[in-house]
N, C-alpha and C. Protein backbone atom coordinates (compact mmCIF):
# COMPACT_ATOMS: atom_id res chain seq x y z
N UNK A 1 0.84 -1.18 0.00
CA UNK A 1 0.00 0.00 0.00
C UNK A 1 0.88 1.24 0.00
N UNK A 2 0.86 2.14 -0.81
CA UNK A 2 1.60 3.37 -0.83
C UNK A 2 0.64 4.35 -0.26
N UNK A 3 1.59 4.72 1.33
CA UNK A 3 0.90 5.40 2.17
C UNK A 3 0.63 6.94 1.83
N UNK A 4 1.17 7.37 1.00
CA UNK A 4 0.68 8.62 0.35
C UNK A 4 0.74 9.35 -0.70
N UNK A 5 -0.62 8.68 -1.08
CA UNK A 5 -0.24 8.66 -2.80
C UNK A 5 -0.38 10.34 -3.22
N UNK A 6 -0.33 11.31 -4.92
CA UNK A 6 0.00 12.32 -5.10
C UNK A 6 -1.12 13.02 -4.20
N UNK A 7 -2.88 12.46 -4.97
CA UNK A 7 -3.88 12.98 -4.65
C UNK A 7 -4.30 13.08 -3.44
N UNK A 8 -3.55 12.61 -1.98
CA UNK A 8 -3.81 12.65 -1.24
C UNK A 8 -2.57 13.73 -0.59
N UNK A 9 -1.50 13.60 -1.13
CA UNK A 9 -0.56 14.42 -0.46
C UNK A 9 -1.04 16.04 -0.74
N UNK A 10 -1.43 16.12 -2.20
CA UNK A 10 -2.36 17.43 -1.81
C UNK A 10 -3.09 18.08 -0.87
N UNK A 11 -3.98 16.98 -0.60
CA UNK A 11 -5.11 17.23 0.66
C UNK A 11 -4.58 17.45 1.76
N UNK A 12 -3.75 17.58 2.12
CA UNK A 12 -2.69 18.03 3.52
C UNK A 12 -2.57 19.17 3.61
N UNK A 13 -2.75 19.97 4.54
CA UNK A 13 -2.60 21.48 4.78
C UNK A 13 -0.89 21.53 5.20
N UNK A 14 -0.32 22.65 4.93
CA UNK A 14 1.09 22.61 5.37
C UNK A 14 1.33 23.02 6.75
N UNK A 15 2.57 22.52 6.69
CA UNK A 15 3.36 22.22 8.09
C UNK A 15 3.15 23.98 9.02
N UNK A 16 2.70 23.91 10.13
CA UNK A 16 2.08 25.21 10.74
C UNK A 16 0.74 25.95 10.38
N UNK A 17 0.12 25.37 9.27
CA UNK A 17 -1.31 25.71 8.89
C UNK A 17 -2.47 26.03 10.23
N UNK A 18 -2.28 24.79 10.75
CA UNK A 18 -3.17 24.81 11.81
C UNK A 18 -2.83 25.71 13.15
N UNK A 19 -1.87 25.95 13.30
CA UNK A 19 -1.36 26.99 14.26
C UNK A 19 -2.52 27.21 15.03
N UNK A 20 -3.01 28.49 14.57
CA UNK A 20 -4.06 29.05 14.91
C UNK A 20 -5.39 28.90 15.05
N UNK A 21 -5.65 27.33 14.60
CA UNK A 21 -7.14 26.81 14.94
C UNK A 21 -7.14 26.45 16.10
N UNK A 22 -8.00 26.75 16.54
CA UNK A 22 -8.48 25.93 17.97
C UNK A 22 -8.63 24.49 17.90
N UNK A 23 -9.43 24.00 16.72
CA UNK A 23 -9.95 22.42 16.86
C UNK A 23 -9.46 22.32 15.24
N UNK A 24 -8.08 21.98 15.03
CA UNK A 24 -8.09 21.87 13.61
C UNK A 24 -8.58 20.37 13.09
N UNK A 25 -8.57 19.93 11.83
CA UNK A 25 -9.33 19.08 11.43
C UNK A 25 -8.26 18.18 11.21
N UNK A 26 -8.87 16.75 11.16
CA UNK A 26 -7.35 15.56 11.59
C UNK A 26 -7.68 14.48 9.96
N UNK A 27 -6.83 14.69 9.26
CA UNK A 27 -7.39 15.03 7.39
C UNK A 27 -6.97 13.14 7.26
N UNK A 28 -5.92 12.77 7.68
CA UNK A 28 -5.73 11.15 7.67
C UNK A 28 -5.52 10.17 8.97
N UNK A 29 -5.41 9.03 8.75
CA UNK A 29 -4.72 8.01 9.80
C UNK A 29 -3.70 7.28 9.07
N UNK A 30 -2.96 7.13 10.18
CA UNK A 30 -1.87 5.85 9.74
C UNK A 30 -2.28 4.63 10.96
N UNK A 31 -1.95 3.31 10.68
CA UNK A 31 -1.98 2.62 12.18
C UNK A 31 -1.13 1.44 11.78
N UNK A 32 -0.60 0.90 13.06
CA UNK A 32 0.15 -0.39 12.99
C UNK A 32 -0.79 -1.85 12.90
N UNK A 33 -1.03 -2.80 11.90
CA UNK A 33 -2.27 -3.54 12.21
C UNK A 33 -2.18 -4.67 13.65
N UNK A 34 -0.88 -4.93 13.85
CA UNK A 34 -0.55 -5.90 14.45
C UNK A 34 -0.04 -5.02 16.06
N UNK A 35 -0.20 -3.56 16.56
CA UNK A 35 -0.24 -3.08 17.55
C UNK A 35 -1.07 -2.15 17.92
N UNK A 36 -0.68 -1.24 18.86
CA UNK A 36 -1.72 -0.22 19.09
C UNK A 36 -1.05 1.17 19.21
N UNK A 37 -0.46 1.48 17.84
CA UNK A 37 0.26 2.63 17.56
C UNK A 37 -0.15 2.87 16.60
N UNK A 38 -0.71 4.61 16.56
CA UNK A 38 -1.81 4.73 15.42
C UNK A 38 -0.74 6.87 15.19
N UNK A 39 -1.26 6.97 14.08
CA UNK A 39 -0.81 8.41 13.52
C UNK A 39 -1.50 9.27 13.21
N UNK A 40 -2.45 10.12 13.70
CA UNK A 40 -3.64 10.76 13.06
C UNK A 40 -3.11 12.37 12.85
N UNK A 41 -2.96 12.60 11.01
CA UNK A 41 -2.45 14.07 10.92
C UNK A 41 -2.99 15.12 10.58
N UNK A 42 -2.55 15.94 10.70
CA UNK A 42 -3.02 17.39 11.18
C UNK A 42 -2.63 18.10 10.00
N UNK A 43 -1.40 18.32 9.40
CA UNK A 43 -0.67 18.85 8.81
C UNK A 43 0.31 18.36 8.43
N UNK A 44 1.35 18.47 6.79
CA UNK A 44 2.22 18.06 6.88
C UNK A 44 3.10 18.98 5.42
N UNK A 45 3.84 18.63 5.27
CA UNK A 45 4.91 19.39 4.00
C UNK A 45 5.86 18.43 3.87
N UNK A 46 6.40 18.43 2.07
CA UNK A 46 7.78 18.06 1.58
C UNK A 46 8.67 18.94 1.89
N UNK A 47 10.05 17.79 2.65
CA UNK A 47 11.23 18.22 2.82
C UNK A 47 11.76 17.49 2.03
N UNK A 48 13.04 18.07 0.68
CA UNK A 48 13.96 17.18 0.23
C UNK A 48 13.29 16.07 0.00
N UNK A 49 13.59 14.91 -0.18
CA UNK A 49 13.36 13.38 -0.48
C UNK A 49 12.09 12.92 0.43
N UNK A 50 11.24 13.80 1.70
CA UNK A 50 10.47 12.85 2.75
C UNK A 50 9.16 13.69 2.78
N UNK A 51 8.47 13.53 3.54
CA UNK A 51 7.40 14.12 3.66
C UNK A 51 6.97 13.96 5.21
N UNK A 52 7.01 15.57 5.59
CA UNK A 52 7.05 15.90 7.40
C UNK A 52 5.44 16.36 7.71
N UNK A 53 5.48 15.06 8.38
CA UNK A 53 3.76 15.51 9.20
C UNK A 53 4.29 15.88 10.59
N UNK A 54 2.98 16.61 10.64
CA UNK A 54 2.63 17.39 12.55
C UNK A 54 1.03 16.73 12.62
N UNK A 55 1.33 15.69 14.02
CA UNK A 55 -0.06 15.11 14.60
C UNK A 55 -0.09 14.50 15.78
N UNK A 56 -1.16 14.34 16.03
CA UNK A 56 -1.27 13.28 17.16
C UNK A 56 -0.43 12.07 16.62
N UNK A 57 0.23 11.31 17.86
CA UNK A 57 0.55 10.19 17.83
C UNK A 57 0.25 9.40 19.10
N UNK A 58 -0.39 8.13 18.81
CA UNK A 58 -0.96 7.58 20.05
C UNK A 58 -0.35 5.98 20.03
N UNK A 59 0.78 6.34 20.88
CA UNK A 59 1.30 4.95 21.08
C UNK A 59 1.34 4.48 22.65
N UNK A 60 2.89 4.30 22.92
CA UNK A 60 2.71 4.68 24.60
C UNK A 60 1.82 5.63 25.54
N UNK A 61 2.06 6.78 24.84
CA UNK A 61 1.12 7.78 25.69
C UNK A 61 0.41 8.70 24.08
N UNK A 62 -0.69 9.50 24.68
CA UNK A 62 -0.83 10.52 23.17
C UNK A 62 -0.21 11.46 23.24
N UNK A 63 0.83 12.04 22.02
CA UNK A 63 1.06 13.46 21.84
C UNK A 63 1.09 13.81 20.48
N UNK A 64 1.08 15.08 20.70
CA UNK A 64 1.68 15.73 19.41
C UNK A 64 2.70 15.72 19.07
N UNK A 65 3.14 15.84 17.45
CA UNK A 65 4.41 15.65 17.08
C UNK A 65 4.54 15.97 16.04
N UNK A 66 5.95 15.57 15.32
CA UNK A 66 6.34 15.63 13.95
C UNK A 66 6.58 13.95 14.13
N UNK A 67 6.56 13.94 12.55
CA UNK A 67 7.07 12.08 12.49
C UNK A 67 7.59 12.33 10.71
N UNK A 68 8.14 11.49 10.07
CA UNK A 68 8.21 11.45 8.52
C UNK A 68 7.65 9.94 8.48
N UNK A 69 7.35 10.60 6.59
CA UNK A 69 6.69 9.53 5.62
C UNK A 69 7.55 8.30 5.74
N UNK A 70 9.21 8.87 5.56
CA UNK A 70 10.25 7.61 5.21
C UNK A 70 10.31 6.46 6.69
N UNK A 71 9.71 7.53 7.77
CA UNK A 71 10.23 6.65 9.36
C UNK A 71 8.76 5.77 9.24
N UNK A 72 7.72 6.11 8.46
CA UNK A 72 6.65 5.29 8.62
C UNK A 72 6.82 4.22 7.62
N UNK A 73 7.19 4.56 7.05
CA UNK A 73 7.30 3.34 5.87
C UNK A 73 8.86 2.24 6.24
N UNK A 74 9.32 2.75 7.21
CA UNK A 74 10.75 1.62 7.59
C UNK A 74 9.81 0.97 8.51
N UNK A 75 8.96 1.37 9.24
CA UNK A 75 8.48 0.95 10.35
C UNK A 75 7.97 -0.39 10.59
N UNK A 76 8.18 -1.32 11.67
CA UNK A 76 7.22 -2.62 11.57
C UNK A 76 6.68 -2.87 12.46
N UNK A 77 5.63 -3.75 12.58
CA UNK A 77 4.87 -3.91 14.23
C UNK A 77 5.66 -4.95 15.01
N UNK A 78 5.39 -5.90 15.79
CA UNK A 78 6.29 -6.80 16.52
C UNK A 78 5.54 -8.25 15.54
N UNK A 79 5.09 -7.92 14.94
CA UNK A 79 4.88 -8.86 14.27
C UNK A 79 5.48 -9.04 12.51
N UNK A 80 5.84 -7.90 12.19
CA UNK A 80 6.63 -7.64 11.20
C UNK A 80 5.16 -6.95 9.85
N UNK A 81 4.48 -6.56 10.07
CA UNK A 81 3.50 -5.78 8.88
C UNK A 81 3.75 -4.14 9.22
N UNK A 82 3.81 -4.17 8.02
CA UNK A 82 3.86 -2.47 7.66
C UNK A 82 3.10 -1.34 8.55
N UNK A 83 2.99 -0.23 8.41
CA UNK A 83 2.32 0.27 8.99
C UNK A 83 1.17 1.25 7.62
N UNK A 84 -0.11 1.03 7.82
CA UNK A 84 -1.04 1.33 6.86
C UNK A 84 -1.89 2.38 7.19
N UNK A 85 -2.61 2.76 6.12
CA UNK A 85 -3.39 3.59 6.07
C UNK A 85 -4.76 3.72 6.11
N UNK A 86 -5.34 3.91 6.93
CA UNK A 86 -6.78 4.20 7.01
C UNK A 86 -7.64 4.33 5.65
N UNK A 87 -8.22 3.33 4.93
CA UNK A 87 -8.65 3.80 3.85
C UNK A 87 -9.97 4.21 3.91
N UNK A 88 -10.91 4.23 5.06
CA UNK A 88 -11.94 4.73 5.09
C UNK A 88 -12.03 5.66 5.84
N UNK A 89 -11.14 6.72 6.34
CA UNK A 89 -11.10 7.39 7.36
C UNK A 89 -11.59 8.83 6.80
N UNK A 90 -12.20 9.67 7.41
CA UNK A 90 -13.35 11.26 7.22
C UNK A 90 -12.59 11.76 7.98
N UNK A 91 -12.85 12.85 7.64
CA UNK A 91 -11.74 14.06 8.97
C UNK A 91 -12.42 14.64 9.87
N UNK A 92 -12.37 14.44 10.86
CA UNK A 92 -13.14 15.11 11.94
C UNK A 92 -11.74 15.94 13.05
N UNK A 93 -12.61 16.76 13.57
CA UNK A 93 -11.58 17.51 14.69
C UNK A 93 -11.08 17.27 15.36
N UNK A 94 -9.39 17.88 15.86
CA UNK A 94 -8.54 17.02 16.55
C UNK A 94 -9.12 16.82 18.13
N UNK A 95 -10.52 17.73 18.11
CA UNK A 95 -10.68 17.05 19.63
C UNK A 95 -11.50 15.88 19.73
N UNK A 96 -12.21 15.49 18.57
CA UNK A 96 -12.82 13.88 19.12
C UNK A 96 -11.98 13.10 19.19
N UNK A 97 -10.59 12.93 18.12
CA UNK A 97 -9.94 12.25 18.25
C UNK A 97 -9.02 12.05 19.69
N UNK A 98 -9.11 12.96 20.12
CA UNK A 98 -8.53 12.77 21.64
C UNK A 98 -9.22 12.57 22.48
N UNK A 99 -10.45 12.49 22.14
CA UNK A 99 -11.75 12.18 22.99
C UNK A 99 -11.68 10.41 23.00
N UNK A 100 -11.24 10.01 22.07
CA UNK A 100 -11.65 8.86 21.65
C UNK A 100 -9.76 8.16 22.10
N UNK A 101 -9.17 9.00 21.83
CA UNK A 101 -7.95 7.85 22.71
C UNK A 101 -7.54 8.30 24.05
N UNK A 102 -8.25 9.11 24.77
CA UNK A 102 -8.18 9.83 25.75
C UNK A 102 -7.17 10.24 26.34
N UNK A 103 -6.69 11.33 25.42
CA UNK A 103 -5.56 12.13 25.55
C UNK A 103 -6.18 13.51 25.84
């Protein structure tokens, strides 16, 4: 699965877009199938060769962050599967989503 294909890398607001929203809108997911480490982003921009998101990340604990395209795509679960993409996922605001992993 190519986690971010052109037409979707469009749909990404750039890196600091959301700054200033209060409840900005959380546009994809990534998740591990075989754990419970999931990527829900906010924002992101091309650097050079990668592609830099700013989002929630809910693994050990939830936070915000930066992460890259290339560190998601080396990535494996403890079971050895990729880490994928939400293909049915709607964008809703970054506060249900923290509602919902209770961060």
């Amino acid at each position: 699965m190519k986690l971010l294909p052109p037409e979707l890398e469009r749909r990404i607001p750039p890196l600091r877009a959301a700054e200033h929203h209060r409840d900005p809108l959380v546009v994809m997911k990534f998740f591990t199938p075989d754990s419970n480490w999931t990527w829900y982003v906010l924002e992101g921009s091309r650097e050079d060769d990668d592609f830099i998101f700013f989002g929630l990340v809910d693994g050990f604990v939830a936070e915000l962050g930066y992460y890259s395209l290339n560190e998601l795509e080396a990535v494996r679960g403890p079971l050895g599967l990729p880490i994928e993409r939400d293909l049915w996922w709607q964008s809703v605001p970054l506060s249900e989503v923290k509602a919902l992993v209770g961060s």
